[in-house]
Protein backbone atom coordinates (compact mmCIF):
# COMPACT_ATOMS: atom_id res chain seq x y z
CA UNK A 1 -7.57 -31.43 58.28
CA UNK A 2 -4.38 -33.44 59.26
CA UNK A 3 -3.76 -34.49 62.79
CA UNK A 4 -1.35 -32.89 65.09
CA UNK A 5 1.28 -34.49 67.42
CA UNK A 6 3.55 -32.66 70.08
CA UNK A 7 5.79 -33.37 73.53
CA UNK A 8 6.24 -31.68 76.20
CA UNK A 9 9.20 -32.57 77.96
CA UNK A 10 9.83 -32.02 81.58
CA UNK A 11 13.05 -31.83 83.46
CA UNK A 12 13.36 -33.85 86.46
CA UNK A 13 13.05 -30.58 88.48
CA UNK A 14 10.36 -29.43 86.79
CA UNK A 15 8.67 -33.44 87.04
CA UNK A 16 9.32 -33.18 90.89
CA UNK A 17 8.14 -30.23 91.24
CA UNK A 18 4.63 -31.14 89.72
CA UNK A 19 4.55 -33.91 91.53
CA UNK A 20 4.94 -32.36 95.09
CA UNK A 21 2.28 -29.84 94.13
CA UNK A 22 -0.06 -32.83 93.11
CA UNK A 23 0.75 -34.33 96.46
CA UNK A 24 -0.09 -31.44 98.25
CA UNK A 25 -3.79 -30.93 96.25
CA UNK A 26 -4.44 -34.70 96.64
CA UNK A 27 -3.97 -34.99 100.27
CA UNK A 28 -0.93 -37.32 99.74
CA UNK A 29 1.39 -37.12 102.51
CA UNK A 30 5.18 -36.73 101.62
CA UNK A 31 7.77 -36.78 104.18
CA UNK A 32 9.82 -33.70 105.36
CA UNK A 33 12.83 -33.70 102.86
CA UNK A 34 14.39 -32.02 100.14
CA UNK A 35 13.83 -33.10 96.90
CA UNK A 36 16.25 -34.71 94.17
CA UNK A 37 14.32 -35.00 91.06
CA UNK A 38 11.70 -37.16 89.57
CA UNK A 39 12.25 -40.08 87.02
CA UNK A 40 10.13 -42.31 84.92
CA UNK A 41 10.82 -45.77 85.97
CA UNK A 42 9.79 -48.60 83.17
CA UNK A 43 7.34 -48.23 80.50
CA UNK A 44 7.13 -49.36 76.90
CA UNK A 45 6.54 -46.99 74.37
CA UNK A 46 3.39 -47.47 73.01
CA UNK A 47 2.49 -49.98 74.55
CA UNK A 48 2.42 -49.47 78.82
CA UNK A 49 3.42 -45.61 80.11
CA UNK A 50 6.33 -45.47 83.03
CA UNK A 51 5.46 -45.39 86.52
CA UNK A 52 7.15 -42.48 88.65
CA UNK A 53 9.88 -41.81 91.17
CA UNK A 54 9.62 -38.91 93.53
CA UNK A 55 13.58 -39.08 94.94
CA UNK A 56 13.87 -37.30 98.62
CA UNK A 57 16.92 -36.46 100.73
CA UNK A 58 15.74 -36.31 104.37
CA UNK A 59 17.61 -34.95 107.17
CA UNK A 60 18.59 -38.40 108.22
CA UNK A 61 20.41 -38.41 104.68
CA UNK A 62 19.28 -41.41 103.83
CA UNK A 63 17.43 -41.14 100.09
CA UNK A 64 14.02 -42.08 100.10
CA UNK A 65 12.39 -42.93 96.81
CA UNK A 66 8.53 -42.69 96.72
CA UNK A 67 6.68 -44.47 93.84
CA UNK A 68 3.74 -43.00 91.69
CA UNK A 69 1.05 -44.46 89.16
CA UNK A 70 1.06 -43.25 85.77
CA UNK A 71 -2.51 -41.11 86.14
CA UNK A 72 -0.54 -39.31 89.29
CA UNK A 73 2.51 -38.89 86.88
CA UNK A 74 -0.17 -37.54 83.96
CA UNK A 75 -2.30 -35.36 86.94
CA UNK A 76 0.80 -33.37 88.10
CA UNK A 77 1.70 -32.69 85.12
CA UNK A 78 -0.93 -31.26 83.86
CA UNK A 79 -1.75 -29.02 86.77
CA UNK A 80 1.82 -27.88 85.88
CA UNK A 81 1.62 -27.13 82.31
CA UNK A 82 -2.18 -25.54 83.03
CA UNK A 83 -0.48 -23.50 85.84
CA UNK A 84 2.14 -22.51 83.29
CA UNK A 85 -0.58 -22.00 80.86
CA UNK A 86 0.88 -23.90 78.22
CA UNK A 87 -1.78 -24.51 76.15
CA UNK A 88 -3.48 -28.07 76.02
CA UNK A 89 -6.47 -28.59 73.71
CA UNK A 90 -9.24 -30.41 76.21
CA UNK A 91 -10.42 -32.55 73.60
CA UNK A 92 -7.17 -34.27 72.82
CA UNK A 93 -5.63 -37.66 73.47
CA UNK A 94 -2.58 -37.48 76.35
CA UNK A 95 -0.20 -40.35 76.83
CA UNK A 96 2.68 -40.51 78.93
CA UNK A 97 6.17 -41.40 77.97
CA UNK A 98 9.67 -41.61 78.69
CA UNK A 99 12.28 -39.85 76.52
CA UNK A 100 15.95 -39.22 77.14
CA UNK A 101 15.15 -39.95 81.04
CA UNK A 102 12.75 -37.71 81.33
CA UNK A 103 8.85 -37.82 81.32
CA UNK A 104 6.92 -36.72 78.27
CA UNK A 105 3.33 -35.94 77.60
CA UNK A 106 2.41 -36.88 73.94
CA UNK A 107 -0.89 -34.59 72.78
CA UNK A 108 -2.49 -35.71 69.92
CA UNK A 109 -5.19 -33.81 68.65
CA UNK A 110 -7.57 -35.52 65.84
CA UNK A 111 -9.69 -33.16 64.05
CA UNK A 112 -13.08 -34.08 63.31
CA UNK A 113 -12.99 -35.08 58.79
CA UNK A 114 -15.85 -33.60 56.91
CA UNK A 115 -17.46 -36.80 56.69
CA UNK A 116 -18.12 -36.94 60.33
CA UNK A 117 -18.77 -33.36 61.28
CA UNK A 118 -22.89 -34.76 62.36
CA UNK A 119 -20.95 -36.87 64.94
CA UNK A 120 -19.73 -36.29 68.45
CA UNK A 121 -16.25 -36.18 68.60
CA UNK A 122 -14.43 -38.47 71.25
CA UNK A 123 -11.06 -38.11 73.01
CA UNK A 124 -9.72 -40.30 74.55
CA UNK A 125 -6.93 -39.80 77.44
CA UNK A 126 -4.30 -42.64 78.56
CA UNK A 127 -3.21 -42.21 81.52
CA UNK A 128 -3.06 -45.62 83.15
């Protein structure tokens, strides 16, 4: 069976917007402000995933930029596609990446071959 591949793209509305709801499950504090967006900052493909930027506008209208780990980037937003239910196999590799700006979860999904049906199946997720 082959294997299959797919994005999901976020917009950086949609990016902050997971990431303020991940804040608020986690206990992370985040200051009174409204939000801008959310960017990935860095990153290779394929080789390191980008880091996160949560981008505030406070009253004092100074912009404050908060920074976020790739496994906070790949929590939020997956609690926002799985509170969207868009539908995400469990058992399937998830890597983070940058495209066009914006932050992308890669799902790959690797079928067990006939050959190995007597063995467990592992998934691995990277979300460094």
């Amino acid at each position: 069976m082959p294997a299959e591949f797919r994005f999901i793209l976020f917009t950086p509305q949609e990016a902050a917007e997971a990431i303020v709801k991940f804040c608020q499950k986690s206990g992370r504090k985040l200051p009174v402000a409204t939000v801008i967006g959310a960017e990935p900052v860095g990153g290779v493909a394929g080789k390191e995933p980008p880091r996160g930027l949560l981008r505030l506008l406070p009253d004092s209208g100074k912009e404050v930029q908060l920074k976020f780990e790739p496994q906070e980037i790949v929590g939020a937003l997956l609690l926002f596609a799985l509170d969207r239910k868009i539908p995400m196999p469990r058992d399937s590799e998830k890597v983070l990446e940058s495209i066009s700006n914006r932050f992308a979860l890669r799902i790959g999904y690797y079928p067990l071959e006939k050959a190995d049906a007597g063995k467990p199946e592992t998934a691995k997720t990277t979300d460094r």
